[in-house]
C-alpha atoms as a PDB file:
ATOM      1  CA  UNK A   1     -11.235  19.708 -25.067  1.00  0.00           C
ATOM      2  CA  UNK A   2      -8.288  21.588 -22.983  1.00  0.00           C
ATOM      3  CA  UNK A   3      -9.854  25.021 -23.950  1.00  0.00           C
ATOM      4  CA  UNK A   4     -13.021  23.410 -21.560  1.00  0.00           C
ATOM      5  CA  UNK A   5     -10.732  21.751 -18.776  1.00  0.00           C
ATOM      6  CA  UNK A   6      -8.862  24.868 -18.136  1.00  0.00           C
ATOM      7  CA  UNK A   7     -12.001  26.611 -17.513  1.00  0.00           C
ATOM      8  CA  UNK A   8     -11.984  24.425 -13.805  1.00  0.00           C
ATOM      9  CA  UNK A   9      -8.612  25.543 -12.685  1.00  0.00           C
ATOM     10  CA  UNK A  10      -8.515  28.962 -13.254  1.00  0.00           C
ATOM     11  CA  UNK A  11     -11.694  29.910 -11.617  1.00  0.00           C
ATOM     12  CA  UNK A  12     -13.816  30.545 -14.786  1.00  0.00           C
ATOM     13  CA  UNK A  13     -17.296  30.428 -14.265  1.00  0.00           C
ATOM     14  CA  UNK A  14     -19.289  27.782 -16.440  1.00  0.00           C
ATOM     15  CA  UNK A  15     -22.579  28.888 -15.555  1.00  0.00           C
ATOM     16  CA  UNK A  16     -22.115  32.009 -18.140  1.00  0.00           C
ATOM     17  CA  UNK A  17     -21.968  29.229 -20.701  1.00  0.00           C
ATOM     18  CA  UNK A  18     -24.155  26.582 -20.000  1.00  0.00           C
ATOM     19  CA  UNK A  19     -23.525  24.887 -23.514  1.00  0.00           C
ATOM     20  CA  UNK A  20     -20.050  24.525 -22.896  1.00  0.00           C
ATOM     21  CA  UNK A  21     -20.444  23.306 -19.445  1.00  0.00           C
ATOM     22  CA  UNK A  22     -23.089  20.477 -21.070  1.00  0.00           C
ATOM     23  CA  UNK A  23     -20.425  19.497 -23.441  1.00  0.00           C
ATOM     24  CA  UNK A  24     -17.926  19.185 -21.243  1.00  0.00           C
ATOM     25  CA  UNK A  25     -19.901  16.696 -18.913  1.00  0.00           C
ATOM     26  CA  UNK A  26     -21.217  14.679 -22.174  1.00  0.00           C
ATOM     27  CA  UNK A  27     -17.552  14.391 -22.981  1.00  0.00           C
ATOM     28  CA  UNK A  28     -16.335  13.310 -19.878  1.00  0.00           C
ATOM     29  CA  UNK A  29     -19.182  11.027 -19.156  1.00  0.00           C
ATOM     30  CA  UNK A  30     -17.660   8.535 -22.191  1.00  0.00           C
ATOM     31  CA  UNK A  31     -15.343   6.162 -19.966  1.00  0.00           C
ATOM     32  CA  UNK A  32     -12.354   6.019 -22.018  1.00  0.00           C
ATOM     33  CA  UNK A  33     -11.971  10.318 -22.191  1.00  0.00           C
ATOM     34  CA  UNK A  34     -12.532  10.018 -17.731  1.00  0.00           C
ATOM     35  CA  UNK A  35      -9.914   7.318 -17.776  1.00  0.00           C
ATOM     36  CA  UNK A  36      -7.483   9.181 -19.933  1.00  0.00           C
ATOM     37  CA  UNK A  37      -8.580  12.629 -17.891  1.00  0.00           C
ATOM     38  CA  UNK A  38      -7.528  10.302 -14.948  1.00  0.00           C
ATOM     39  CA  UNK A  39      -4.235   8.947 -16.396  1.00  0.00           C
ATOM     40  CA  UNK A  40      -3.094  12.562 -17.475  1.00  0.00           C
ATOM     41  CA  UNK A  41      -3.928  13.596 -14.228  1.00  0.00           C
ATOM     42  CA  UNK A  42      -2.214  11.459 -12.532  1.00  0.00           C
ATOM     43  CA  UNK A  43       1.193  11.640 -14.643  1.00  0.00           C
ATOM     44  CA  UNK A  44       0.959  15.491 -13.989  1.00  0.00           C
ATOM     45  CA  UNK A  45       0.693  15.154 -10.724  1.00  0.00           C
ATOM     46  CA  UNK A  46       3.619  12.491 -10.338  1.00  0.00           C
ATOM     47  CA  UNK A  47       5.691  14.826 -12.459  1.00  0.00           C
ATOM     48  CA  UNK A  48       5.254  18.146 -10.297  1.00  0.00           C
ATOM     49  CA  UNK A  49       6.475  16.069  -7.333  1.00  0.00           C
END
């Protein structure tokens, strides 16, 4: 899953690989991988300040 989420901030562009960009959405759709996505976030963000 990282190898996808990088993808975001580091300016990679999806379109070149639409699969990947499809699985990433499925995955993320599913509430408990957002809420954890959201939770990580979150504590990352909390620890860089």
């Amino acid at each position: 899953m990282h190898r996808v989420t990088w993808a975001a901030y580091v300016g990679a562009d999806q379109k070149r690989w639409p699969t990947l960009g499809a699985y990433y959405q499925q995955i993320m759709a599913r509430p408990t991988v957002a809420k954890a996505f959201a939770e990580e976030m979150d504590l990352r963000k909390r620890l860089a300040a």
